[in-house]
Protein backbone atom coordinates (compact mmCIF):
# COMPACT_ATOMS: atom_id res chain seq x y z
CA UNK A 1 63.87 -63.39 -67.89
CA UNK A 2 62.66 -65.62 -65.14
CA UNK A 3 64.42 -63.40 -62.57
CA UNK A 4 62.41 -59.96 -64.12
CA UNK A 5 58.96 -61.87 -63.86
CA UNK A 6 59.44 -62.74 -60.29
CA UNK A 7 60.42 -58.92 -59.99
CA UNK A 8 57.41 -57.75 -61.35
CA UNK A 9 54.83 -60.70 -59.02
CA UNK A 10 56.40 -59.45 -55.91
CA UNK A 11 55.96 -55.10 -57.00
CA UNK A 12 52.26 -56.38 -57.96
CA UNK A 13 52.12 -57.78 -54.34
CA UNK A 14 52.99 -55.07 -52.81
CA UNK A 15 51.10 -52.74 -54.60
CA UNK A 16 48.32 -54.81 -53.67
CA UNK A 17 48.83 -54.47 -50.02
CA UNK A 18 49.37 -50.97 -49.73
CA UNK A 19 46.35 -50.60 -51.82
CA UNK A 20 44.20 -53.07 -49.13
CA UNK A 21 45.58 -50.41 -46.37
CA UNK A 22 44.26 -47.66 -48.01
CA UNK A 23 41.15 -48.71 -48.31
CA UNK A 24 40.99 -49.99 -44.72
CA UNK A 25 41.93 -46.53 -43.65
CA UNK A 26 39.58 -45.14 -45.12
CA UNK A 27 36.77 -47.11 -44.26
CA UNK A 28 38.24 -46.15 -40.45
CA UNK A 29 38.30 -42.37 -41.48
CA UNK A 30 34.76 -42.27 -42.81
CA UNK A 31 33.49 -44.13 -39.84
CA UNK A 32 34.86 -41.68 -37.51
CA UNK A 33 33.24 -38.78 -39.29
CA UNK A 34 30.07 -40.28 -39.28
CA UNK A 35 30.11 -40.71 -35.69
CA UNK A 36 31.32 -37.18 -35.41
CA UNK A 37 28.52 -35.30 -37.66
CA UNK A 38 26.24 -37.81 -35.12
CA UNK A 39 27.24 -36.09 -32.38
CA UNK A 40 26.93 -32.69 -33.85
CA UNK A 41 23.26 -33.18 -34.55
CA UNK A 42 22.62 -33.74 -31.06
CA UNK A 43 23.23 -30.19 -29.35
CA UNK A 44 24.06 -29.12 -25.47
CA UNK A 45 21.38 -27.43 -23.78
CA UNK A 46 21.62 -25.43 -20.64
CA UNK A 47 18.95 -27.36 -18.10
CA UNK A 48 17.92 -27.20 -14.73
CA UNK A 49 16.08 -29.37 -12.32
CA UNK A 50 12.07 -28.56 -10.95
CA UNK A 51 12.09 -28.26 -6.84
CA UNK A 52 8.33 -27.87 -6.62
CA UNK A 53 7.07 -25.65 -3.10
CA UNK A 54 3.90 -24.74 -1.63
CA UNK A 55 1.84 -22.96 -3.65
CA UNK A 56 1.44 -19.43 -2.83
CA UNK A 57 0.54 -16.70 -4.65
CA UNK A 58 2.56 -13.19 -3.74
CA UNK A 59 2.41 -9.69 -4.39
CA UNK A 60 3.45 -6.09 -3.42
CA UNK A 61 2.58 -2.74 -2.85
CA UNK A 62 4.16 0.76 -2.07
CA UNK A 63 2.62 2.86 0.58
CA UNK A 64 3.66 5.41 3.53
CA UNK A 65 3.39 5.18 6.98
CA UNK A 66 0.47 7.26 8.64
CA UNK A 67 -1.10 7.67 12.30
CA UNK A 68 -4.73 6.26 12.24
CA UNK A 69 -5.71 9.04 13.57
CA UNK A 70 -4.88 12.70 12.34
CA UNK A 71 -7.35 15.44 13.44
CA UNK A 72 -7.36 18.73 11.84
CA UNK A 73 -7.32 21.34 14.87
CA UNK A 74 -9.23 24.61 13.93
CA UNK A 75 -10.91 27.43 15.46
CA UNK A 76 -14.89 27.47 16.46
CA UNK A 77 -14.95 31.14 15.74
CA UNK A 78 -13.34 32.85 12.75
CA UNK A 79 -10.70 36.15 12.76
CA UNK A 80 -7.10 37.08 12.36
CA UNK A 81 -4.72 34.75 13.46
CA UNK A 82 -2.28 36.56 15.96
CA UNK A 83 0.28 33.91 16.51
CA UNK A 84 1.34 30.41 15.71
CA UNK A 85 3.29 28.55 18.54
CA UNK A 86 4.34 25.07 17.11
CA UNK A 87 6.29 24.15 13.84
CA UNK A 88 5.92 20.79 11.98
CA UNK A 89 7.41 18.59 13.84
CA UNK A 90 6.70 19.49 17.58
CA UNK A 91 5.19 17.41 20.29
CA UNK A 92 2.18 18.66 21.77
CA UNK A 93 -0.06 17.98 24.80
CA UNK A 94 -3.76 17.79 25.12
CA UNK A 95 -4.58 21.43 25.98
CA UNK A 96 -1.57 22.72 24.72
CA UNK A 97 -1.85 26.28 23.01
CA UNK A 98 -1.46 25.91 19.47
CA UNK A 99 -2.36 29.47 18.04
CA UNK A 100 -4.27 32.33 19.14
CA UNK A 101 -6.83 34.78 17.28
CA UNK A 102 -6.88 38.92 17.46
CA UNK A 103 -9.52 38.87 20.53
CA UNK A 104 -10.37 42.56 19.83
CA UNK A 105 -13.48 41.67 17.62
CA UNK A 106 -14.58 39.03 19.92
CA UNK A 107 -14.00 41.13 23.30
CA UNK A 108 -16.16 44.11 21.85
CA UNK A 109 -19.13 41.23 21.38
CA UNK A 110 -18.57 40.00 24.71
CA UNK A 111 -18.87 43.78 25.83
CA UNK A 112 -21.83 44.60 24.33
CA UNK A 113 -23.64 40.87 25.47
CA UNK A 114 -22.75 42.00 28.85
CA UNK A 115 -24.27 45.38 28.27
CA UNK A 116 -27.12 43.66 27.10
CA UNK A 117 -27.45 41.77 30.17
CA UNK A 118 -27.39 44.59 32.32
CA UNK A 119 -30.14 46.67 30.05
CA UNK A 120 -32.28 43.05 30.69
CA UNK A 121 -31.77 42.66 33.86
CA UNK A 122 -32.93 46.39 35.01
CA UNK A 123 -35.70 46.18 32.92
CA UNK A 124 -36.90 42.79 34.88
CA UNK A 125 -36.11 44.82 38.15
CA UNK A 126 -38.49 47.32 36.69
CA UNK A 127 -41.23 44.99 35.28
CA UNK A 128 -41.77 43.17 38.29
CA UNK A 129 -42.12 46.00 40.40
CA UNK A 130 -44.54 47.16 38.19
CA UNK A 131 -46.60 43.52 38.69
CA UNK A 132 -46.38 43.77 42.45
CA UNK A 133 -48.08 46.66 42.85
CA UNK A 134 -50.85 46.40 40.26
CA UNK A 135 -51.28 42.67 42.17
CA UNK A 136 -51.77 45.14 45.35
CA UNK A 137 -54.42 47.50 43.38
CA UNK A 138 -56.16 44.48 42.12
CA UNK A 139 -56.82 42.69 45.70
CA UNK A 140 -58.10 46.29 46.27
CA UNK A 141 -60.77 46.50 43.65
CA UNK A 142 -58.95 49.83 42.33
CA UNK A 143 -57.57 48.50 38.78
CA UNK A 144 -59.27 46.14 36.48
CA UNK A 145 -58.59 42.64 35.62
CA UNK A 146 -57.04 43.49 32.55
CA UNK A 147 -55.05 45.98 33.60
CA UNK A 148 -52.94 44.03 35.98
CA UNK A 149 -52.51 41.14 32.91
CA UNK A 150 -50.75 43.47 31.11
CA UNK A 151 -48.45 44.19 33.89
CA UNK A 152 -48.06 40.30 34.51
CA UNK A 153 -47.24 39.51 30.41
CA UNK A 154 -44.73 42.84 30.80
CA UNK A 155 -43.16 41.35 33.85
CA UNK A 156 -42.74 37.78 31.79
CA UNK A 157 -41.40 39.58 28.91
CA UNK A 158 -39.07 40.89 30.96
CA UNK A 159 -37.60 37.92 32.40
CA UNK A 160 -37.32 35.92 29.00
CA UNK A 161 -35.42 38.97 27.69
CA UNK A 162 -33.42 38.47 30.56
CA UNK A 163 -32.45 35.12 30.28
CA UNK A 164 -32.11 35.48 26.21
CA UNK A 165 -29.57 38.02 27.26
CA UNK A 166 -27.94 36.14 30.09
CA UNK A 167 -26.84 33.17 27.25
CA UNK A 168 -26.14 35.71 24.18
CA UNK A 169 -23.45 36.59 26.99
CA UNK A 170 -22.40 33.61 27.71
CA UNK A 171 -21.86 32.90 24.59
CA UNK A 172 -19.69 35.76 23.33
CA UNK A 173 -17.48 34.58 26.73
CA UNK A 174 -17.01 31.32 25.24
CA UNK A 175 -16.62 32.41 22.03
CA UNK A 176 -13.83 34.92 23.77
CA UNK A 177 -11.96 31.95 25.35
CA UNK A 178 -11.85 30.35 21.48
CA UNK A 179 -9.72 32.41 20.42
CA UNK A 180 -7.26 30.30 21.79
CA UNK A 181 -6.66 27.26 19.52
CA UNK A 182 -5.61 23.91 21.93
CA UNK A 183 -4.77 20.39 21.11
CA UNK A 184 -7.39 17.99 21.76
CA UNK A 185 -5.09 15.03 22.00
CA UNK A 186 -1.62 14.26 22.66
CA UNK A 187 0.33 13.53 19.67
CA UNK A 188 2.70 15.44 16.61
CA UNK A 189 2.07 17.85 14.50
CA UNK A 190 2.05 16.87 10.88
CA UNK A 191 0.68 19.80 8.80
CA UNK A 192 0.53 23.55 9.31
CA UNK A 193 -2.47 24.85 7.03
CA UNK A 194 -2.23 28.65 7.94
CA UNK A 195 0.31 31.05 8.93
CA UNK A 196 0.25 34.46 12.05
CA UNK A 197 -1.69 37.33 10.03
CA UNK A 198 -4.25 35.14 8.00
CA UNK A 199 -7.45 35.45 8.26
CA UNK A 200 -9.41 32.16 9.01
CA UNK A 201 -13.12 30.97 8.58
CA UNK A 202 -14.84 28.99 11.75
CA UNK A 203 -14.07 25.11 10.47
CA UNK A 204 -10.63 26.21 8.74
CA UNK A 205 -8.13 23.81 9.55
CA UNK A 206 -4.94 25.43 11.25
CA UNK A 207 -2.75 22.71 12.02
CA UNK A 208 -3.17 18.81 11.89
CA UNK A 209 -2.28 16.63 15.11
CA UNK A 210 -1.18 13.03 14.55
CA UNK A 211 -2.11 11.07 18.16
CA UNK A 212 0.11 8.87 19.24
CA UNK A 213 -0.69 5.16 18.99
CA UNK A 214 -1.69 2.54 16.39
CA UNK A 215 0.88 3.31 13.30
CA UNK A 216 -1.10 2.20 10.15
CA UNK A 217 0.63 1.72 6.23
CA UNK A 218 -1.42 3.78 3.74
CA UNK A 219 -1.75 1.57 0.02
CA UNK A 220 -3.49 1.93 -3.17
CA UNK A 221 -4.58 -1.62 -4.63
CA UNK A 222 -5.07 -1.65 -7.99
CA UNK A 223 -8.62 -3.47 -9.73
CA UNK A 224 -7.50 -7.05 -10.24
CA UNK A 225 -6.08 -7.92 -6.84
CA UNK A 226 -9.24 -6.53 -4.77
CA UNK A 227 -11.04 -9.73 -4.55
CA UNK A 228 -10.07 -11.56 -2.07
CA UNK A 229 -8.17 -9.27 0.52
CA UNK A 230 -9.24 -9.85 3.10
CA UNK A 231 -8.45 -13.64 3.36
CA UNK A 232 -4.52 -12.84 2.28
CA UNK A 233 -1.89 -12.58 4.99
CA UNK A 234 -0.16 -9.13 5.29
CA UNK A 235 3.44 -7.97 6.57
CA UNK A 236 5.12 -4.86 6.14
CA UNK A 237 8.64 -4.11 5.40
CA UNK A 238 10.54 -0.48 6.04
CA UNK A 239 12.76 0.79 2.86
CA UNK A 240 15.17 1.90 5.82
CA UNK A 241 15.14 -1.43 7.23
CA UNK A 242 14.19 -3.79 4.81
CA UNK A 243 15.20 -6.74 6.91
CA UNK A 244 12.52 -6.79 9.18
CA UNK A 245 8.85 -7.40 8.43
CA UNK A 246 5.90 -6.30 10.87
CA UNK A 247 2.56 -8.06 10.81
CA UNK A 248 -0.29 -5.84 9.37
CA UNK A 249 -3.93 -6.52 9.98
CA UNK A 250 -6.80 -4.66 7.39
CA UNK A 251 -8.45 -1.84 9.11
CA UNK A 252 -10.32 -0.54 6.40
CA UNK A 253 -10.54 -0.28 2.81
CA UNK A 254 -12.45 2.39 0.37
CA UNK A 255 -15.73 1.48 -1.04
CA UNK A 256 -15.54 3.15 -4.36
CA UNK A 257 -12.32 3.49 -6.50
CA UNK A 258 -10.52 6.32 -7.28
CA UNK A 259 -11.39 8.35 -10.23
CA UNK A 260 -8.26 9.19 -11.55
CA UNK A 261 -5.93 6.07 -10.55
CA UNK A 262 -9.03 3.10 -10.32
CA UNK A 263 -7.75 2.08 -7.11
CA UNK A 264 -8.51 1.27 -3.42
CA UNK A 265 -7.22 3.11 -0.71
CA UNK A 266 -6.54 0.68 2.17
CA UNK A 267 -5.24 0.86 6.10
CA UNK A 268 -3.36 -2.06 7.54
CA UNK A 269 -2.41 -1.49 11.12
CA UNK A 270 0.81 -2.39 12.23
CA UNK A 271 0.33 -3.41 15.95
CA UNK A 272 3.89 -4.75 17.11
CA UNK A 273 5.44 -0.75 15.80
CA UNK A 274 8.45 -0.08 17.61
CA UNK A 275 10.53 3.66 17.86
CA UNK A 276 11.86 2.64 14.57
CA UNK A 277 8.75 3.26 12.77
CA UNK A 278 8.64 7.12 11.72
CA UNK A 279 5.68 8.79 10.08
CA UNK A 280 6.00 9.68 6.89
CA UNK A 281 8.23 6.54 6.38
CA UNK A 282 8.21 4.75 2.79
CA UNK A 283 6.83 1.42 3.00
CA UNK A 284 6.21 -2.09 1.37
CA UNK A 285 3.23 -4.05 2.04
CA UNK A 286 3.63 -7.74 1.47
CA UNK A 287 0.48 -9.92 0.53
CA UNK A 288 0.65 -13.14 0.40
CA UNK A 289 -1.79 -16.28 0.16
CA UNK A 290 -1.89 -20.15 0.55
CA UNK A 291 -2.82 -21.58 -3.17
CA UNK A 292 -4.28 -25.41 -3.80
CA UNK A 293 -1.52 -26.48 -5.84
CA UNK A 294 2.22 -26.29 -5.54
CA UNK A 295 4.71 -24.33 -7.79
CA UNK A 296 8.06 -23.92 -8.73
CA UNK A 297 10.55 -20.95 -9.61
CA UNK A 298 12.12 -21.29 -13.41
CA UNK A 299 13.57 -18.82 -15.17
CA UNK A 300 11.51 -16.43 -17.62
CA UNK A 301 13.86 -17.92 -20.87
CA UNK A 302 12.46 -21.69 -20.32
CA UNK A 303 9.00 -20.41 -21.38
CA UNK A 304 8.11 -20.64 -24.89
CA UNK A 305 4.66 -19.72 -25.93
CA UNK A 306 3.91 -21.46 -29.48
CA UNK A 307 0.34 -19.48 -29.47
CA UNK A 308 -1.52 -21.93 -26.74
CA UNK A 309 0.11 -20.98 -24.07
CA UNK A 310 2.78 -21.04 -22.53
CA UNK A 311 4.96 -24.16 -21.58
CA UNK A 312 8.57 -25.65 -21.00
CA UNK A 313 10.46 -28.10 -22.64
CA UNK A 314 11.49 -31.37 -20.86
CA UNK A 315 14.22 -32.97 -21.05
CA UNK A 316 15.01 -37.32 -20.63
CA UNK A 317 18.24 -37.46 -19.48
CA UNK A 318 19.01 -40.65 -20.30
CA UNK A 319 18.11 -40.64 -24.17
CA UNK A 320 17.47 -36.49 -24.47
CA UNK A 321 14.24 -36.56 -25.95
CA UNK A 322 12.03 -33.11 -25.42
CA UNK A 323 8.94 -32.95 -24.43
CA UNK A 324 6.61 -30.17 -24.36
CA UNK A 325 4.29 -29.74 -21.46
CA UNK A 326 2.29 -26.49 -21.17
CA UNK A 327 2.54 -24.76 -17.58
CA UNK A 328 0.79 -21.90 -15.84
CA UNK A 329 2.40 -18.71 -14.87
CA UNK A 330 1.01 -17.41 -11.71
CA UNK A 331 3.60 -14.63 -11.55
CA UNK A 332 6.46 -12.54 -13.25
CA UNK A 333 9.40 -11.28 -11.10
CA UNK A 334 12.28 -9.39 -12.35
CA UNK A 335 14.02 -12.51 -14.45
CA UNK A 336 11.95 -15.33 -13.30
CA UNK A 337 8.49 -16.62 -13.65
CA UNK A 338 6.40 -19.15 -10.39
CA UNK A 339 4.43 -21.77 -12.26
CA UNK A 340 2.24 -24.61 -11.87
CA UNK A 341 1.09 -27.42 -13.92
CA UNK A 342 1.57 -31.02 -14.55
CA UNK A 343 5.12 -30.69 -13.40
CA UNK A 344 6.91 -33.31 -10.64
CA UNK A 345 10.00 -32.67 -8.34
CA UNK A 346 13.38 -33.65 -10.19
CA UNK A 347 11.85 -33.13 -13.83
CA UNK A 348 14.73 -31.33 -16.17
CA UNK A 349 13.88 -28.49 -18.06
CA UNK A 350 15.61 -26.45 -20.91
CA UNK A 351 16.51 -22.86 -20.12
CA UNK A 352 18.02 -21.22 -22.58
CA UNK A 353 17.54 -21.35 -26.24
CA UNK A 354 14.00 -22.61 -26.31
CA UNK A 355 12.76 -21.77 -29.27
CA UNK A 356 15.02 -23.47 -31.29
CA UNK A 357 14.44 -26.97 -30.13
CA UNK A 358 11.19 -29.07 -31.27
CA UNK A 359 10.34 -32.58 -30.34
CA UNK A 360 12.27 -34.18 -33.37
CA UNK A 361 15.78 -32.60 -31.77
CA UNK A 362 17.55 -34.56 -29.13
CA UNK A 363 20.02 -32.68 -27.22
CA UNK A 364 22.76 -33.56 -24.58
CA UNK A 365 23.33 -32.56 -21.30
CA UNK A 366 26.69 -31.05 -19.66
CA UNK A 367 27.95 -33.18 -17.15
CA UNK A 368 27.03 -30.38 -13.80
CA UNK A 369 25.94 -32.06 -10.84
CA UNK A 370 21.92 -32.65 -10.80
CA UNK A 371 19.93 -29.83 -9.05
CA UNK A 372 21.68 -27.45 -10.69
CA UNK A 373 22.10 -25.12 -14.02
CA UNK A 374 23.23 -27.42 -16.81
């Protein structure tokens, strides 16, 4: 009997033990998943570090490349035209033959001026014959006063019919030699307005003559960015040669808007134009302009607008608390956003995911290198 109690002390014992162990591990187990679901509340964000720059505010607009000066060549007399001799496309010279007119009109004119003159200048002959000798008659007592005035206003009719004459032919000659249309300027032809066998007014433009010099970019600028312009620094870019930028300087800019788009036309010169720089040519025109303050270049998904604005969340690496701190957004670009605000070089901001996070969530950081995405 004594043997069976000590039996049963020592299964109690054990029992005992093994029961202590159990409990131990579980205490273990529980305190592992605590620490576990602890670390699940606090979630991984994707940050990135602020590298604040000088603050400048940049924008762009499309526009062609013209000459800044284009005249529109035309004749000073209307007719038929009777031939065309450039293309667009050809070089011309000043005085260069451009087109001529049918001169059979204008030669018949010239004709009958000259027909004219010779009619005026017979009756002159004639007229102040006529004076002379009624000044003779008159010394001699044998016409009257009168008389010989009449000759004398003849003989002055005469002559201003004359010289009335004498410029109505001149003038049909000139008007002969326009017939012939001629390039006032060295330069390109751009445009060809009329073709051999049309009939043109006086005025009518024919062809249009780019000179050569001074290449200017051609731009519309909308409403909003007018103010200002002329303070803003300018460069151009080519879409065939995008690499290289060429200073531009503001020639001119409209006055009044236009009525179907509501914007500004505007010249910039390009002085420094090199062989590379074809009319016609697309171009960019770069603006750009110095601002008080300096920004920085985030990503459009850090912004969260919570209906005062908009602003980032920012991160304390050492705890990860968020805080929020409304921003300005001076610009949009195709996935990123230049803002300004109470924001200092090295601060860590959230970029993805924004809108889920409030200030009661702290979150973790990966472990990238500083400076960069996290």
């Amino acid at each position: 009997m004594h043997i069976y109690t000590q039996r049963f002390h020592m299964t109690i014992k054990r029992l005992c033990h093994a029961l202590t162990y159990i409990i131990i591990l579980c205490v273990l187990l529980s305190g592992c998943q605590e620490t576990h679901s602890h670390v699940q509340k606090r979630p991984v964000v994707r940050t990135m570090q602020i590298i604040l720059d000088k603050g400048s505010e940049n924008s762009s607009y499309p526009g062609i490349i013209v000459a800044r000066h284009e005249i529109q060549e035309s004749f000073r007399v209307g007719g038929r035209i009777e031939k065309r001799l450039v293309d667009v496309g050809d070089l011309v010279q000043a005085g260069q033959v451009l087109a001529t007119l049918d001169e059979k009109d204008l030669r018949l004119s010239m004709e009958s001026a000259e027909a004219e003159r010779s009619a005026a200048v017979s009756n002159k002959k004639q007229a102040t014959a006529e004076e002379r000798r009624y000044a003779i008659l008159l010394s001699k007592n044998t016409v009257s006063r009168s008389e010989y005035d009449l000759k004398h206003l003849s003989a002055e009719e005469a002559r201003a019919r004359l010289e009335k004459a004498d410029r109505a032919f001149k003038l049909a000659t000139s008007q002969r030699g326009y017939a012939q249309l001629v390039s006032s300027n060295d330069g390109v032809i751009t445009k060809v307005s009329a073709e051999a066998g049309q009939v043109v007014a006086q005025g009518q433009s024919v062809v249009t003559v780019a000179r050569k010099g001074v290449r200017e970019v051609l731009v519309n600028i909308p409403e909003r960015s007018i103010q200002g312009i002329r303070e803003k620094t300018a460069e151009v870019s080519l879409w065939s040669k995008q690499d290289a930028r060429f200073q531009a300087i503001l020639r001119e800019i409209s006055p009044s808007a236009d009525s179907a788009t509501r914007t500004y036309a505007a010249r910039y010169s390009i002085p420094d134009v090199d062989s590379s720089v074809l009319l016609g040519m697309t171009a960019t025109l770069h603006l750009s302009e110095r601002l008080p303050f300096q920004t920085a270049r985030i990503p459009a998904s850090a912004l969260l607008n919570q209906g005062k604005g908009p602003g980032i969340w920012i991160v304390e690496p050492q705890t990860g608390q968020l805080t929020f701190r409304p921003i300005t957004v001076d610009q949009y670009t195709e996935r990123d956003a230049i803002v300004h605000g109470q924001l200092s070089n090295g601060d860590i901001i959230v970029t993805s995911g924004v809108q889920k996070l409030d200030e009661t969530v702290f979150v973790r950081l990966t472990d990238a290198t500083q400076g960069g995405v996290r």
